[in-house]
C-alpha atoms as a PDB file:
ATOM      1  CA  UNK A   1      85.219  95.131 109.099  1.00  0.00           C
ATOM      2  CA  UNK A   2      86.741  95.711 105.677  1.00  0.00           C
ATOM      3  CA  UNK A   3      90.578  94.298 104.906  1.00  0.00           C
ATOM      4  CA  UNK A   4      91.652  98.325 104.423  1.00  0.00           C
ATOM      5  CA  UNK A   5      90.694  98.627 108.738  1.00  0.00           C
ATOM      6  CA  UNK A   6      93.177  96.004 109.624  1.00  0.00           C
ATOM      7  CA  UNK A   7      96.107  97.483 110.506  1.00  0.00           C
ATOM      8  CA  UNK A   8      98.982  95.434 108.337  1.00  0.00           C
ATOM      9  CA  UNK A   9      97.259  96.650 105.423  1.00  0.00           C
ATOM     10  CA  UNK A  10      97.383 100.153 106.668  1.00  0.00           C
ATOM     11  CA  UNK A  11     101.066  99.242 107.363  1.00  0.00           C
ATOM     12  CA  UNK A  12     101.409  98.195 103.930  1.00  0.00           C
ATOM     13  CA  UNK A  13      99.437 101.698 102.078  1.00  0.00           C
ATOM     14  CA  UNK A  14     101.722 104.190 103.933  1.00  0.00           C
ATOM     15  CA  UNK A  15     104.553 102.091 103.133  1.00  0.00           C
ATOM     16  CA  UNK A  16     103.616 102.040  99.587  1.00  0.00           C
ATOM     17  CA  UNK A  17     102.898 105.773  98.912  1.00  0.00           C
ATOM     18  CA  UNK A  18     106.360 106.678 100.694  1.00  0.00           C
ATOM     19  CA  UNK A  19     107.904 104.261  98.299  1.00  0.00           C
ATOM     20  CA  UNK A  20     105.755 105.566  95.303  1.00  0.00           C
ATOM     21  CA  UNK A  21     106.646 109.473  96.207  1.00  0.00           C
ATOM     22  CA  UNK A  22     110.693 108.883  96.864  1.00  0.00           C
ATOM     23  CA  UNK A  23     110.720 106.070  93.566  1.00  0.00           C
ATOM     24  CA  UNK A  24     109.015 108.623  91.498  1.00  0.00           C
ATOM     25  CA  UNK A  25     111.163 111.310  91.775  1.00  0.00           C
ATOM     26  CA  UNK A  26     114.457 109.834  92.189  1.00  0.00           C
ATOM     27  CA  UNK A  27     112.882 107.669  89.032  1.00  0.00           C
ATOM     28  CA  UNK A  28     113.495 111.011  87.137  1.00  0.00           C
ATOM     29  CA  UNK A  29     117.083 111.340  87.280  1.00  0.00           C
ATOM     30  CA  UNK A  30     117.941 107.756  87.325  1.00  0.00           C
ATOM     31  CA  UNK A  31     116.442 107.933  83.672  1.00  0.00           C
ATOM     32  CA  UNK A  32     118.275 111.008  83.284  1.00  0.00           C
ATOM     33  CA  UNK A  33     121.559 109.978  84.180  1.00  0.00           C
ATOM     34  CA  UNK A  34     121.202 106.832  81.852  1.00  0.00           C
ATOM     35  CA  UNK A  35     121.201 104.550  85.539  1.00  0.00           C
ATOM     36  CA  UNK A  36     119.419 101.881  85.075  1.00  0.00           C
ATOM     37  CA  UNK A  37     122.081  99.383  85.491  1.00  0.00           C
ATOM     38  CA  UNK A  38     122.976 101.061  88.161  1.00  0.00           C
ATOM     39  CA  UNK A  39     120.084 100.191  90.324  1.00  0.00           C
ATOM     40  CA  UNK A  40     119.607  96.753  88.867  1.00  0.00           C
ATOM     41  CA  UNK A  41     123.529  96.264  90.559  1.00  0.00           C
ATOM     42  CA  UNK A  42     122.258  98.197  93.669  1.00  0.00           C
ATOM     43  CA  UNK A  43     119.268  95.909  94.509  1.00  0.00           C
ATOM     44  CA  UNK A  44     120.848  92.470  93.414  1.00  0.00           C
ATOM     45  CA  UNK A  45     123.522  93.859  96.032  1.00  0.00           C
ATOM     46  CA  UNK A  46     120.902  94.258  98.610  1.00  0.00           C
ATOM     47  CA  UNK A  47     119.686  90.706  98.020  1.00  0.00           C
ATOM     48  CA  UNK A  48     123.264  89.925  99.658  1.00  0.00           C
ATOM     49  CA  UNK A  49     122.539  92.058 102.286  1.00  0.00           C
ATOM     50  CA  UNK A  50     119.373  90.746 103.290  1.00  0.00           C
ATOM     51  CA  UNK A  51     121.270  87.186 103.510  1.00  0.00           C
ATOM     52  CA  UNK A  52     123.650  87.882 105.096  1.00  0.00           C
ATOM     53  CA  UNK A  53     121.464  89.650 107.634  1.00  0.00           C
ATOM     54  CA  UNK A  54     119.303  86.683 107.881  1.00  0.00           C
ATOM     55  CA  UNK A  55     122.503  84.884 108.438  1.00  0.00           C
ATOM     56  CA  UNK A  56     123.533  86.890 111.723  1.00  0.00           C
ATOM     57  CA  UNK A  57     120.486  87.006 113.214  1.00  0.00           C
ATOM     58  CA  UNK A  58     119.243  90.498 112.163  1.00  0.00           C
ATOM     59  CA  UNK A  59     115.781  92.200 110.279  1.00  0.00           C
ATOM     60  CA  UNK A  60     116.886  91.683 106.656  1.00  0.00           C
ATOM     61  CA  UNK A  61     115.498  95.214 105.779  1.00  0.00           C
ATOM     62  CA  UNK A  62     118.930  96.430 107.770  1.00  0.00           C
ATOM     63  CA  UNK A  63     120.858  94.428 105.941  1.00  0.00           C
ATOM     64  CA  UNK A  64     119.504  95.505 102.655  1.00  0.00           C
ATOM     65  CA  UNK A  65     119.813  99.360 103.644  1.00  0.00           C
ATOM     66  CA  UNK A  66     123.718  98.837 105.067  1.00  0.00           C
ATOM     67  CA  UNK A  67     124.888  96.821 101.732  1.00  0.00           C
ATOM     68  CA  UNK A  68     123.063  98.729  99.133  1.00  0.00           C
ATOM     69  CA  UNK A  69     124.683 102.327 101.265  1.00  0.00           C
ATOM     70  CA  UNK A  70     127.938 100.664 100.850  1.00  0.00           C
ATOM     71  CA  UNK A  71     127.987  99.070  97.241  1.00  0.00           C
ATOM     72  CA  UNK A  72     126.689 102.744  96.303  1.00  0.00           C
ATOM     73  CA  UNK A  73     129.546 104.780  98.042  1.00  0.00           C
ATOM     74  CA  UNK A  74     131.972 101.953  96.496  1.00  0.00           C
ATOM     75  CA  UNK A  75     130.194 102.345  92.949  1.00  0.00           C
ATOM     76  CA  UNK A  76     130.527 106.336  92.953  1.00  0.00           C
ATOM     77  CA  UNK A  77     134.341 106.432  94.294  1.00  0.00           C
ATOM     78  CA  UNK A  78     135.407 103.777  91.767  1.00  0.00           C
ATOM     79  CA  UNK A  79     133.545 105.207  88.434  1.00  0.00           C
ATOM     80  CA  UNK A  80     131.995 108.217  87.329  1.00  0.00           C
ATOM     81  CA  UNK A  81     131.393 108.369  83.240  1.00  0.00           C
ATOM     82  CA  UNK A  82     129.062 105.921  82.080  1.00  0.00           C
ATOM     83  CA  UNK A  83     131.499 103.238  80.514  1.00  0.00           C
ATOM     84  CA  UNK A  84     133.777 103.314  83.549  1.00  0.00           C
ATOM     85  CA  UNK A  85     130.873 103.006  85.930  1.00  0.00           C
ATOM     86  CA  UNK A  86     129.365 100.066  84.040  1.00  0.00           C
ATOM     87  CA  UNK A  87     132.244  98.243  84.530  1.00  0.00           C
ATOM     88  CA  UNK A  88     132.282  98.731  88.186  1.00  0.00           C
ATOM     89  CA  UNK A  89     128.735  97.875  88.967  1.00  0.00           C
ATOM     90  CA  UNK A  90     129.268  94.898  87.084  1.00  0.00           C
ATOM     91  CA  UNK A  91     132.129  93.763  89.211  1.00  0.00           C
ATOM     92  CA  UNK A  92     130.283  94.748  92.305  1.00  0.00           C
ATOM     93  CA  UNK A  93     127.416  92.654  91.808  1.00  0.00           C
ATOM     94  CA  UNK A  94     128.956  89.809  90.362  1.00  0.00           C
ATOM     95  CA  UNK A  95     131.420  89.830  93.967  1.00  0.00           C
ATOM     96  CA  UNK A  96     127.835  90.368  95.671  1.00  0.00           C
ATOM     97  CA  UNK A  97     125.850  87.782  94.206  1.00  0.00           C
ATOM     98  CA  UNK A  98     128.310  84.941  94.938  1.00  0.00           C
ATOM     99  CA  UNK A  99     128.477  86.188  98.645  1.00  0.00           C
ATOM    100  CA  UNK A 100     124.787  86.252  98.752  1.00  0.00           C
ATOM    101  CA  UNK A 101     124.666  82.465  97.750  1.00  0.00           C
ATOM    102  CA  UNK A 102     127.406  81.674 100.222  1.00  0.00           C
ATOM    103  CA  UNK A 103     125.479  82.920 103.006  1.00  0.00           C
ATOM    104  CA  UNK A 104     122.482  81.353 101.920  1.00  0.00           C
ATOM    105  CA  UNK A 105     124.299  78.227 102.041  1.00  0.00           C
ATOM    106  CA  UNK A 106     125.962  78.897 105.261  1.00  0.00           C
ATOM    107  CA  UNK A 107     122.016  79.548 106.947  1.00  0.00           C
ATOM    108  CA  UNK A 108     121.156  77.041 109.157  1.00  0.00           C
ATOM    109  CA  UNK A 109     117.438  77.744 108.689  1.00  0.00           C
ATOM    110  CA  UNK A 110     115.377  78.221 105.454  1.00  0.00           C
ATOM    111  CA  UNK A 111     116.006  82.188 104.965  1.00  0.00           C
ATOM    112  CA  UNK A 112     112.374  83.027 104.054  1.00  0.00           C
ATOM    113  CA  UNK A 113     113.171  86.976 104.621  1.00  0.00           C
ATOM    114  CA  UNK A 114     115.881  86.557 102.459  1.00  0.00           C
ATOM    115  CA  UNK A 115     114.110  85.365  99.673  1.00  0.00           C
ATOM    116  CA  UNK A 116     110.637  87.577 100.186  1.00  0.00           C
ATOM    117  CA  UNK A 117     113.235  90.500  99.066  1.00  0.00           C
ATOM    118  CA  UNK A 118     113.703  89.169  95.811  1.00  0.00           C
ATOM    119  CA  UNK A 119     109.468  88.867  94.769  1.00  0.00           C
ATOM    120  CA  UNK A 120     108.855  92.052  97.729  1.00  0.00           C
ATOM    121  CA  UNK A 121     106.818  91.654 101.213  1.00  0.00           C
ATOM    122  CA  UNK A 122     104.607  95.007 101.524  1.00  0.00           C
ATOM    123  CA  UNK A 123     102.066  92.898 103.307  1.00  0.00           C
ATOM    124  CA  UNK A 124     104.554  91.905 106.014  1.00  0.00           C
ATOM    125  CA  UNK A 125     105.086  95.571 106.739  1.00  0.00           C
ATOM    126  CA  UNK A 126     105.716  96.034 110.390  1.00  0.00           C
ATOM    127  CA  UNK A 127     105.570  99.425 112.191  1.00  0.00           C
ATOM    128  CA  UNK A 128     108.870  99.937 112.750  1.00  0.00           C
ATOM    129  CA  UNK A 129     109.554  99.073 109.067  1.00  0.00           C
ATOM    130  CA  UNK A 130     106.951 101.653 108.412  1.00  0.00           C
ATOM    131  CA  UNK A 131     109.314 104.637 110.965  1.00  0.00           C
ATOM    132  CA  UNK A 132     112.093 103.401 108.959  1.00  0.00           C
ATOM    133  CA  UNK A 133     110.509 103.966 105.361  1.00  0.00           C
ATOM    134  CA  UNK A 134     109.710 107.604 106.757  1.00  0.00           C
ATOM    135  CA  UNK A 135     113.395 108.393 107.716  1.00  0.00           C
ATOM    136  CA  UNK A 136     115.134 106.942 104.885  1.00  0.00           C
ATOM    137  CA  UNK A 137     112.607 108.701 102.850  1.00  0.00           C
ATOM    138  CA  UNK A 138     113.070 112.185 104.405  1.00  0.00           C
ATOM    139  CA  UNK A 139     117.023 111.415 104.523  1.00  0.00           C
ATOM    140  CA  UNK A 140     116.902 110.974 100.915  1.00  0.00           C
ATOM    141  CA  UNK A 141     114.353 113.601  99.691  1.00  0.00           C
ATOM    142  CA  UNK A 142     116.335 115.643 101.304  1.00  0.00           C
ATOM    143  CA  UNK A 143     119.690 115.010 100.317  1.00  0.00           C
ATOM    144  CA  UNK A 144     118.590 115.265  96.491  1.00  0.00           C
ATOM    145  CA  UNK A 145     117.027 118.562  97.594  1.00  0.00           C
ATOM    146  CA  UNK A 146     120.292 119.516  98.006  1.00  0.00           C
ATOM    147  CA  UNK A 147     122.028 118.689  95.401  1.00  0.00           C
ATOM    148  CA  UNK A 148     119.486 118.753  92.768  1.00  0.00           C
ATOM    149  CA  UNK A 149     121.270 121.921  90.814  1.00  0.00           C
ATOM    150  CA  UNK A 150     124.678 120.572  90.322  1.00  0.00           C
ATOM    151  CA  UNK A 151     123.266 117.305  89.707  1.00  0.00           C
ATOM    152  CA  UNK A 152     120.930 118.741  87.326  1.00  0.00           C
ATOM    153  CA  UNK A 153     123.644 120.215  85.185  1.00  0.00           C
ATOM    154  CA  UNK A 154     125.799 117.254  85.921  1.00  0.00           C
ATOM    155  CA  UNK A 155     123.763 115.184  84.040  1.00  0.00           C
ATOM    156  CA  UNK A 156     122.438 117.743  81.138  1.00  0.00           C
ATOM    157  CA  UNK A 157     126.660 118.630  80.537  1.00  0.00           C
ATOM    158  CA  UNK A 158     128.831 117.038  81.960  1.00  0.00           C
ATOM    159  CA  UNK A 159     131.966 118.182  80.404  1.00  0.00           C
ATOM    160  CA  UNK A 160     130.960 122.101  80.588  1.00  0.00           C
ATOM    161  CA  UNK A 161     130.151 121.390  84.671  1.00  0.00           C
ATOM    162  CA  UNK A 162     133.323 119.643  85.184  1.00  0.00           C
ATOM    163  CA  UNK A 163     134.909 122.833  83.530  1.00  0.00           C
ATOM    164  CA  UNK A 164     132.699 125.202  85.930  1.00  0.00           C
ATOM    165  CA  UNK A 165     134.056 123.264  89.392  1.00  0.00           C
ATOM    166  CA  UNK A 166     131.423 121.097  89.829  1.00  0.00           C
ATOM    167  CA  UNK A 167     132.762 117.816  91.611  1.00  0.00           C
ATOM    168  CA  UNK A 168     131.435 115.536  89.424  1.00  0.00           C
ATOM    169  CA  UNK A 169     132.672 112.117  91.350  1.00  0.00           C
ATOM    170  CA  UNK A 170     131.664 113.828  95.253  1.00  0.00           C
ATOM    171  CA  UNK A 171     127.778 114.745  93.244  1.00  0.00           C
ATOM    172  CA  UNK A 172     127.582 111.161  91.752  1.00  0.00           C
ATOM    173  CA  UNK A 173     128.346 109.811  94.560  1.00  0.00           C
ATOM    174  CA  UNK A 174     125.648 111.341  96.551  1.00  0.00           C
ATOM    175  CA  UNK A 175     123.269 110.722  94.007  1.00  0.00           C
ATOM    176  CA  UNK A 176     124.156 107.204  94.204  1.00  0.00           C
ATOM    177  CA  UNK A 177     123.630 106.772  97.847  1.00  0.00           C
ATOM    178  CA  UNK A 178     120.487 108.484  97.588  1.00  0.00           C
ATOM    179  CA  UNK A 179     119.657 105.593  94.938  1.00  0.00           C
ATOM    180  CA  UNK A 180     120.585 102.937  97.598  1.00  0.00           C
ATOM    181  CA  UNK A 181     118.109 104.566 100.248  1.00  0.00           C
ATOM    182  CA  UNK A 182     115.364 104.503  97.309  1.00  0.00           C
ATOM    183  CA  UNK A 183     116.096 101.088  96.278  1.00  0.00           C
ATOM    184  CA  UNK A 184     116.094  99.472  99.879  1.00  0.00           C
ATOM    185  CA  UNK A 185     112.563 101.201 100.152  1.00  0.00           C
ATOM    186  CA  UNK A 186     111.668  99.825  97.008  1.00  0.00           C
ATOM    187  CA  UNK A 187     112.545  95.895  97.357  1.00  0.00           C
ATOM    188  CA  UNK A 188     110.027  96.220 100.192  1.00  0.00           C
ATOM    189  CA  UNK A 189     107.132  96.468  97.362  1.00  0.00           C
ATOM    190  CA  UNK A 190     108.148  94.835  94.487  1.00  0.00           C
ATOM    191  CA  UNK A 191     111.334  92.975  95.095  1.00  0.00           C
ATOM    192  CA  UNK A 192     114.942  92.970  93.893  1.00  0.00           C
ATOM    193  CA  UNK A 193     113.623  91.111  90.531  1.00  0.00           C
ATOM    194  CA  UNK A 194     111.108  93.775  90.061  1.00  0.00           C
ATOM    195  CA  UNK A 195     113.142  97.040  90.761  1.00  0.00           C
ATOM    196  CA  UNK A 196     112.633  99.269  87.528  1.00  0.00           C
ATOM    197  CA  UNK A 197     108.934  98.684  87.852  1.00  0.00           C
ATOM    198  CA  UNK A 198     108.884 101.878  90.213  1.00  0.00           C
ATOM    199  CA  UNK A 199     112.676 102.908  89.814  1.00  0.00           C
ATOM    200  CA  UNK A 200     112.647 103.511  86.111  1.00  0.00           C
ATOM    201  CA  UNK A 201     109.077 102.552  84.273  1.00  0.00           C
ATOM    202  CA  UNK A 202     107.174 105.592  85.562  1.00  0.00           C
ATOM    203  CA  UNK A 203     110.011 107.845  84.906  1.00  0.00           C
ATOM    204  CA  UNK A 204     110.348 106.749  81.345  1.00  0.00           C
ATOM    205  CA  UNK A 205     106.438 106.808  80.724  1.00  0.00           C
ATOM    206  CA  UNK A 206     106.332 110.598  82.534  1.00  0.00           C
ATOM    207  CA  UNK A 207     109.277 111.423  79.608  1.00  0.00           C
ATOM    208  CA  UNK A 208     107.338 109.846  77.170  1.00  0.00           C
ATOM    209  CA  UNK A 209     104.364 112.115  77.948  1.00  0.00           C
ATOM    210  CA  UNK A 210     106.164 115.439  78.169  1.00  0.00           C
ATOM    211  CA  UNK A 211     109.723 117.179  78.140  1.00  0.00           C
ATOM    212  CA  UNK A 212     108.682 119.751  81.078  1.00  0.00           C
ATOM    213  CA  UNK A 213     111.259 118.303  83.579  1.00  0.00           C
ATOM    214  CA  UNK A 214     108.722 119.798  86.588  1.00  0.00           C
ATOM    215  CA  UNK A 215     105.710 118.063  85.103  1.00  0.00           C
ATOM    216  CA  UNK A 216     108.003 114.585  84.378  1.00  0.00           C
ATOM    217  CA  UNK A 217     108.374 114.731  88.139  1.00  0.00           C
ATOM    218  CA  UNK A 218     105.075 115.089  89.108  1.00  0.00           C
ATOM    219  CA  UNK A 219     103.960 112.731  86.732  1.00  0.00           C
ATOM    220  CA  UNK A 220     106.029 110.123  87.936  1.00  0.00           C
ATOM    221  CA  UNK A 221     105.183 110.718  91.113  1.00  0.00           C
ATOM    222  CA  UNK A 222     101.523 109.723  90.277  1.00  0.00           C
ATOM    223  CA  UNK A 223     101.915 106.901  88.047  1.00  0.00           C
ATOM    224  CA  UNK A 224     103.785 105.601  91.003  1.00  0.00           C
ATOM    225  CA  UNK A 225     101.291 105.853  93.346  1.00  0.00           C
ATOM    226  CA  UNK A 226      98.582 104.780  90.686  1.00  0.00           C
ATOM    227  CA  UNK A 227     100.214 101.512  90.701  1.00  0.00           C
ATOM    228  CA  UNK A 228     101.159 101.326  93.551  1.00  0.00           C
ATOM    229  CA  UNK A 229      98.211 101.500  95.459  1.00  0.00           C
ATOM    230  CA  UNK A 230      96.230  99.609  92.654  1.00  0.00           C
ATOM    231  CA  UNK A 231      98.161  96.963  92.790  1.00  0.00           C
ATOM    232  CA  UNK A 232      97.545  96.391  96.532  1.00  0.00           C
ATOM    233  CA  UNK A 233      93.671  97.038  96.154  1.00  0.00           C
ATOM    234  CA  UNK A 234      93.982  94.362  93.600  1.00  0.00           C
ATOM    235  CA  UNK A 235      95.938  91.900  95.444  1.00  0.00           C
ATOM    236  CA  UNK A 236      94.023  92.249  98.460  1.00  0.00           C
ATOM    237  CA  UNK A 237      90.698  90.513  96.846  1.00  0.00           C
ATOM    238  CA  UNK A 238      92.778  87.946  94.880  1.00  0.00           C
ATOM    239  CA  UNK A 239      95.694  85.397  95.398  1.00  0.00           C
ATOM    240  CA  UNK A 240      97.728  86.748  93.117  1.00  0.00           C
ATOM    241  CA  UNK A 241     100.901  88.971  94.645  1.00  0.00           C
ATOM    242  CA  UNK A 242     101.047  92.347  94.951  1.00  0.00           C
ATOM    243  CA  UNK A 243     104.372  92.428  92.513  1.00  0.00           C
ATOM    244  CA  UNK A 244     102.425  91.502  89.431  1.00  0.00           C
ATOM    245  CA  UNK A 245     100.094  93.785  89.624  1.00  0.00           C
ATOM    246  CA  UNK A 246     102.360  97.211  90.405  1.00  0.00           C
ATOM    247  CA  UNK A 247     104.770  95.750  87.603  1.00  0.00           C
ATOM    248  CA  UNK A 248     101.141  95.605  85.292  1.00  0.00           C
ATOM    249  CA  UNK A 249      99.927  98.581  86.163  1.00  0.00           C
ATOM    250  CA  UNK A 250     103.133 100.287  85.476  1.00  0.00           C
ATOM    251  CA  UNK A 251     103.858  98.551  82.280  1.00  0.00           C
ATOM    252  CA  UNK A 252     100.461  99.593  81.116  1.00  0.00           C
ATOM    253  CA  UNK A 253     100.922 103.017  81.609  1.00  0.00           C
ATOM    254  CA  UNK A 254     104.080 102.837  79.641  1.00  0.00           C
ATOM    255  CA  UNK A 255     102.610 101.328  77.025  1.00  0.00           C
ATOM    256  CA  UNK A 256      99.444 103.650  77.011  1.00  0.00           C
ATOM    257  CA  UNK A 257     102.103 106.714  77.192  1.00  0.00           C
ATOM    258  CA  UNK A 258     103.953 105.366  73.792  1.00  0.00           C
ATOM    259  CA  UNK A 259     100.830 105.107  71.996  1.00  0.00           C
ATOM    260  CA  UNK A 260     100.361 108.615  72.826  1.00  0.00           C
ATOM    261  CA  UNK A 261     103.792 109.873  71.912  1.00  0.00           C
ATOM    262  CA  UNK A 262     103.327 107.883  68.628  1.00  0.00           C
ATOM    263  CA  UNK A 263     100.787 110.438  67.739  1.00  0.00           C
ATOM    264  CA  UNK A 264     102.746 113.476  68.580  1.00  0.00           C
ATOM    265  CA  UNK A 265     104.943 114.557  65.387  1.00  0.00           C
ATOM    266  CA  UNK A 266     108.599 113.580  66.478  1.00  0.00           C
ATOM    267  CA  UNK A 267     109.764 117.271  65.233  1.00  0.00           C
ATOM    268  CA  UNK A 268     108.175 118.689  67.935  1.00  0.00           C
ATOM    269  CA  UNK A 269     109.283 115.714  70.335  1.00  0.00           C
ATOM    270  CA  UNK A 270     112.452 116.794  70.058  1.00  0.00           C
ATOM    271  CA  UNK A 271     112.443 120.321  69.608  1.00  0.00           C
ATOM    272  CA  UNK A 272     110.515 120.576  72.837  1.00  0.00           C
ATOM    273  CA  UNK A 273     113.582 118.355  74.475  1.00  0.00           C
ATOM    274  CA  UNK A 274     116.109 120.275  73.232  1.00  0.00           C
ATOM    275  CA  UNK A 275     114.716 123.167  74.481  1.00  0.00           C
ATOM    276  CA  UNK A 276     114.189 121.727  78.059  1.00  0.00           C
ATOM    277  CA  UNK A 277     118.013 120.506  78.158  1.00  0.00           C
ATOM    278  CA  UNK A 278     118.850 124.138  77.243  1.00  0.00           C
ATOM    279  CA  UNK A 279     116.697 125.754  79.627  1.00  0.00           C
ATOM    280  CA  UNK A 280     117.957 123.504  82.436  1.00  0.00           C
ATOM    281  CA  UNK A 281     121.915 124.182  81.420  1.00  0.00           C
ATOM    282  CA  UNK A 282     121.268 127.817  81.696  1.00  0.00           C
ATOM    283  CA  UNK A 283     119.062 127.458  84.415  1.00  0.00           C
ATOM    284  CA  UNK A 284     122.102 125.692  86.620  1.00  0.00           C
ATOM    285  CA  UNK A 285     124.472 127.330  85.037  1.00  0.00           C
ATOM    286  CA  UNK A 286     123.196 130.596  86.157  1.00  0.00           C
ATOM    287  CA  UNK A 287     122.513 129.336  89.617  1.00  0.00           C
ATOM    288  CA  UNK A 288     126.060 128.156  89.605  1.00  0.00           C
END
């Protein structure tokens, strides 16, 4: 019997390419939106969560999916432009982080799940973490689903949106709580440390390769996956975590994707993304 017929690693694959899909595409507009910070603050957050989980008794993958949920809804209510939201996640994860080591302190046993959320656990997957994965996954594909037009001009003009009635704070903060669903899948593979490896690095290296905002998705999706699943081959025939090699992979491709872009004339880089932005504005705007 080969290691891919026992069933936690079979547990650990399907959790992986639901994780790969649902980072890949919300990757996109995380880049888009300039949120990287964002879901740096959202993960450290669920860190917290996981503690204080630990702390009470209960699976730390609930805690991690209540407190991310929450610090998102708190994040979009508080601050919508860019500056002003900065300045909230900040404050949110500083407040978090100092919780998180209280209830660490406060644990009366060494909080092992707590800490497997900062470096990931995708071997530990059980089967009801694997049911979970699949409804907060479907919840949150389909959420952005709705949304995606007035997000989508949202993010390409703000101001002119604003103008046209969309609600910019109610569509940011749905966005945001769709992050926190994607990030507490995402700690599950690479760990709070390790977020942007699938939350923003295959986004930015699916840019980097073409302007086409449907092929950017799709191309994220698979460089997602692509690491994803390479990284557990790998780290099933070595001792080396699964982490390191999704985070390689991924960086790889990045790399690989600005040597390519290096060779395309930057004239036509950025005539080909100005003319996306403009087709999606008047895409949504006529949808709108």
């Amino acid at each position: 019997m080969t290691l891919w017929h026992y069933a936690f690693v079979q547990h650990a694959l399907l959790a992986g390419i639901i994780t790969a899909v649902l980072a890949g595409i919300v990757g996109t507009i995380v880049t888009t939106r300039n949120m990287s910070f964002a879901v740096h603050g959202v993960a450290e957050v669920g860190f917290t969560g996981a503690a204080g989980a630990v702390l009470a008794g209960l699976p730390a993958g609930v805690g991690v999916l209540a407190t991310t949920f929450a610090a998102a809804a708190a994040i979009g209510v508080l601050g919508v432009r860019l500056r002003e939201r900065d300045t909230v996640i900040g404050s949110v994860q500083a407040f978090a982080v100092g919780l998180g080591v209280l209830f660490l302190a406060l644990s009366p046993r060494y909080a092992t799940e707590a800490f497997s959320i900062l470096f990931g656990s995708i071997l530990a997957v059980t089967t009801d973490d694997l049911i979970r994965s699949l409804v907060v996954g479907a919840i949150a594909l389909a959420t952005l689903g709705v949304i995606y037009r007035p997000l989508l001009f949202a993010s390409v003009d703000p101001d002119v949106a604003e103008a046209r009635g969309v609600p910019l704070r109610l569509v940011s903060t749905i966005c945001l709580l769709v992050l926190a669903l994607t990030v507490a899948e995402a700690v599950q593979v690479v760990g709070v440390i390790l977020i942007f490896t699938l939350l923003v690095i295959p986004a930015a290296t699916a840019q980097r390769i073409t302007a086409n905002p449907d092929r950017v998705v799709l191309y994220s999706v698979g460089i997602a996956l692509v690491a994803t699943v390479g990284g557990l081959a790998c780290a099933l025939y070595t001792s080396w975590p699964v982490s390191f090699f999704v985070s390689t992979f991924s960086f790889l491709a990045y790399l690989l994707a600005r040597a390519i872009s290096m060779r395309t004339p930057r004239a036509a880089v950025r005539s080909a993304g100005a003319a996306c932005s403009a087709g999606g504005r008047q895409e949504v705007t006529k949808a709108s």
